[in-house]
Protein backbone atom coordinates (compact mmCIF):
# COMPACT_ATOMS: atom_id res chain seq x y z
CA UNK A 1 122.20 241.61 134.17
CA UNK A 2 125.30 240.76 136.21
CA UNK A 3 125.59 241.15 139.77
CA UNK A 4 128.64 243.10 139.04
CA UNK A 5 126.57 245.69 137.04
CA UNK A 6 124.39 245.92 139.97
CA UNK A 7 126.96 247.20 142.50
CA UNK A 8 128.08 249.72 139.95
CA UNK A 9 124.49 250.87 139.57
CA UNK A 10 124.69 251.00 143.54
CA UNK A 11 127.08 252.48 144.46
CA UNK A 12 126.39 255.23 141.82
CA UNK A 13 123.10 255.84 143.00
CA UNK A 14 123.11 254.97 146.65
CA UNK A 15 123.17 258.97 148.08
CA UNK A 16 119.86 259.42 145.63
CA UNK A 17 118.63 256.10 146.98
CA UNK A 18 119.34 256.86 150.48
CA UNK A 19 117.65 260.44 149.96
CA UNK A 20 114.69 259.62 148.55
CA UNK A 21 114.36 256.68 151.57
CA UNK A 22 114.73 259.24 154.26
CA UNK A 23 112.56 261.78 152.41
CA UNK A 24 109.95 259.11 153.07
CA UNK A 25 110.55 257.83 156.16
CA UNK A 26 111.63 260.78 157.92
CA UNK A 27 115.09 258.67 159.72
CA UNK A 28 118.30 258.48 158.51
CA UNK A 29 118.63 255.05 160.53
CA UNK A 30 115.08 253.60 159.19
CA UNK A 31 116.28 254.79 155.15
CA UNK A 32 119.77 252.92 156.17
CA UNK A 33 118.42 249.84 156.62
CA UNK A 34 115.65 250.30 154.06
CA UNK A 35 118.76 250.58 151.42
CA UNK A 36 120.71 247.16 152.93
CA UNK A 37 117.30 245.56 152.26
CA UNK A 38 117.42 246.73 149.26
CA UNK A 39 120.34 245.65 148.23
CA UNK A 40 119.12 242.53 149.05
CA UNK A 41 116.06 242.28 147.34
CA UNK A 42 117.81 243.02 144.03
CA UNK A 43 120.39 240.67 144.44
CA UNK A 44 118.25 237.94 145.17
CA UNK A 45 115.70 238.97 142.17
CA UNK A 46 118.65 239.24 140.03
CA UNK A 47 119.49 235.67 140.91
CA UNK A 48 116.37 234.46 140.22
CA UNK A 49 116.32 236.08 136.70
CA UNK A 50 117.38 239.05 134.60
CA UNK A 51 116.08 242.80 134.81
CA UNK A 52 116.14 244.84 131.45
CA UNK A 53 115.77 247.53 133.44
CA UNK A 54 118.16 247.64 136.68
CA UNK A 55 117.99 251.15 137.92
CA UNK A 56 114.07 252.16 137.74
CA UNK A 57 114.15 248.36 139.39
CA UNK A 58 116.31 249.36 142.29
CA UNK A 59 114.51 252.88 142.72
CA UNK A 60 111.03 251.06 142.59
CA UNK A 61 111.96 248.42 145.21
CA UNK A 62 113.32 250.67 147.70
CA UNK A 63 110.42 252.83 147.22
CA UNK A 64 107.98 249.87 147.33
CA UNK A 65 110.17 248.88 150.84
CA UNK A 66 109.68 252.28 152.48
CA UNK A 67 106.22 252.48 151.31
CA UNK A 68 105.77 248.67 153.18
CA UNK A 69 107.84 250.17 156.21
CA UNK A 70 105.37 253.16 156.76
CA UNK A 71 102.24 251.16 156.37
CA UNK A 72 103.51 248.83 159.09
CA UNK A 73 103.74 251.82 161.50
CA UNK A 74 100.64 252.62 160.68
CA UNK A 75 99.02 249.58 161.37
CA UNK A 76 101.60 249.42 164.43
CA UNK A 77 99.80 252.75 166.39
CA UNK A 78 96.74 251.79 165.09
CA UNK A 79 96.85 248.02 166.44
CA UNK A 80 98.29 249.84 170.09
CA UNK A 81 95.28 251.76 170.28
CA UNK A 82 92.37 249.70 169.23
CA UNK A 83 93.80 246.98 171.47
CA UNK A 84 93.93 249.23 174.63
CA UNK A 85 90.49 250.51 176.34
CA UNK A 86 91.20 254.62 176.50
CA UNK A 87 90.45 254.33 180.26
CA UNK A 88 93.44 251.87 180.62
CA UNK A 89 95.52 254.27 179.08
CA UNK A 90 94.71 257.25 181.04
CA UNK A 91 95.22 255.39 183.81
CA UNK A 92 99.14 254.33 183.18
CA UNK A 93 99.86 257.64 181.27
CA UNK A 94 98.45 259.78 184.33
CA UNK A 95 101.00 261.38 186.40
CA UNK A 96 101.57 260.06 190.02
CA UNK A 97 99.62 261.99 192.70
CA UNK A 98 99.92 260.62 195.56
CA UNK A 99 101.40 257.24 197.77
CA UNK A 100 98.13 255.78 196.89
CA UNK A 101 98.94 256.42 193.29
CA UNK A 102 102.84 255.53 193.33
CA UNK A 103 101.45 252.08 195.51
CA UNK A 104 99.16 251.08 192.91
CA UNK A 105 101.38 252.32 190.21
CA UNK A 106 103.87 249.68 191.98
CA UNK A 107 101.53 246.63 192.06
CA UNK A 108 100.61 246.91 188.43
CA UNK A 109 104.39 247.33 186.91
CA UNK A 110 105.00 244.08 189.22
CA UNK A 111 101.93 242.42 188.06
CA UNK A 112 103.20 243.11 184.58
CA UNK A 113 106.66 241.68 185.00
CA UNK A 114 104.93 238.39 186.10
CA UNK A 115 103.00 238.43 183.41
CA UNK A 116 105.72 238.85 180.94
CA UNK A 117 108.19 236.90 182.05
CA UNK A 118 105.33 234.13 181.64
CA UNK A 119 105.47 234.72 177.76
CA UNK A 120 107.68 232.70 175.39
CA UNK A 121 111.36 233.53 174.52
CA UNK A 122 110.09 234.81 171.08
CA UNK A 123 107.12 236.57 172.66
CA UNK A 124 109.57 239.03 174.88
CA UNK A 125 111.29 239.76 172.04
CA UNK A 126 109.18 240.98 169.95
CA UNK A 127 107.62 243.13 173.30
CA UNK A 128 110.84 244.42 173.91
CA UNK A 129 111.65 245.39 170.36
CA UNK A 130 108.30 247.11 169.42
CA UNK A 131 107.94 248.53 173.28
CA UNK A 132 111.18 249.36 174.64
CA UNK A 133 113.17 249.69 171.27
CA UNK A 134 110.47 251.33 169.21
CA UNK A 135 111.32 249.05 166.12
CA UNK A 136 108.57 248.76 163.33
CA UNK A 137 106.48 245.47 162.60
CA UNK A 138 108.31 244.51 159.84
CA UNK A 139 111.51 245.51 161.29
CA UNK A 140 110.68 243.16 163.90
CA UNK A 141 109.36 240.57 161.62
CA UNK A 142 112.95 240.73 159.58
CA UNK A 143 115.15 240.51 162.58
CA UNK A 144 113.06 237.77 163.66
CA UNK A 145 112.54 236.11 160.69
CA UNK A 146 108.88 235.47 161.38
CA UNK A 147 105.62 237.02 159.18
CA UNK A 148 104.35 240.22 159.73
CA UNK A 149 101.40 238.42 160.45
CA UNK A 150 102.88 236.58 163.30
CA UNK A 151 104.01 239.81 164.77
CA UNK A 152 100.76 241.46 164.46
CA UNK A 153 99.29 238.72 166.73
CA UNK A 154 101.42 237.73 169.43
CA UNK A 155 101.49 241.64 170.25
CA UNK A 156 97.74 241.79 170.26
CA UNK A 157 97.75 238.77 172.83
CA UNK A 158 100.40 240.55 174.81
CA UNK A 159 98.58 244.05 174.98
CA UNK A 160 95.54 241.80 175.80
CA UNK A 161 97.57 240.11 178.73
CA UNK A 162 99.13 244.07 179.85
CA UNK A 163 95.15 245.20 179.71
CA UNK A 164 93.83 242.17 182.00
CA UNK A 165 96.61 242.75 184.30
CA UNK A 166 95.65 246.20 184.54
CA UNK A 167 91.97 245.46 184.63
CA UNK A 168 92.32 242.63 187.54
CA UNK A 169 94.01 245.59 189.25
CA UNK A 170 91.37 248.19 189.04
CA UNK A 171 89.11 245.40 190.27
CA UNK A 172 90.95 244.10 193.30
């Protein structure tokens, strides 16, 4: 199967791709990307060697992409909150009641900057892309080009650093 054949087949069916992603995943954005990867995927398989069967192919790895993309998020929230103690939680979510609250609230955020800006170069990114940009595990693992893996466990050691901080503190 020729690559040519491929971007017919895409382009044909890239509004039923592109649907069926975003029935999935619930963002237009997330099933954009989800597509360009895989586009990807299927060039690259079809360079390694030929597919009888091009179009189930193409539906089956976008499919199999999303499916990867929402079990990532669902390891992602489950990771945040099995890594944080509920108490620590309450604590930064509550609302500020007082100086004595906004004070403390103070200390910790500059605790945490120290803290952070302590990490390595790849470290901060991946904190700022899951935490501040919202992006997925294996988004972050793509744009990164590290393992899923690898993500997984430098943000467990940085929620681990965030929870000490907080926990040194509550006990000072």
């Amino acid at each position: 199967m020729s690559q040519s054949r491929f971007n017919h087949v895409f382009i044909a069916q890239r509004m039923s791709l592109l649907r069926t992603l975003e029935r999935m995943v619930n963002n237009h954005s997330t099933a954009e990307d989800l597509l360009q990867e895989t586009y990807l995927r299927v060039t690259r398989a079809l360079s390694e060697r030929a597919i009888d069967h091009l179009e189930p192919f193409v539906f089956q790895t976008a499919r199999n992409l999303a499916l990867d993309h929402l079990r990532a998020r669902r390891i992602q929230s489950r990771t945040m909150l099995d890594d944080v103690p509920l108490d620590v939680v309450e604590s930064i979510a509550a609302p500020v009641s007082s100086a004595e609250d906004a004070a403390h609230a103070e200390r910790l955020l500059e605790r945490l900057n120290v803290s952070l800006s302590e990490l390595s170069q790849r470290q901060q990114q991946i904190f700022i892309l899951s935490r501040l940009h919202g992006h997925s595990y294996l988004e972050i693992a793509d744009k990164l080009d590290v393992s899923l893996s690898t993500v997984q466990k430098e943000l467990k050691l940085i929620m681990a650093i965030c929870v000490g901080v907080a926990e040194r503190l509550n006990g000072d």
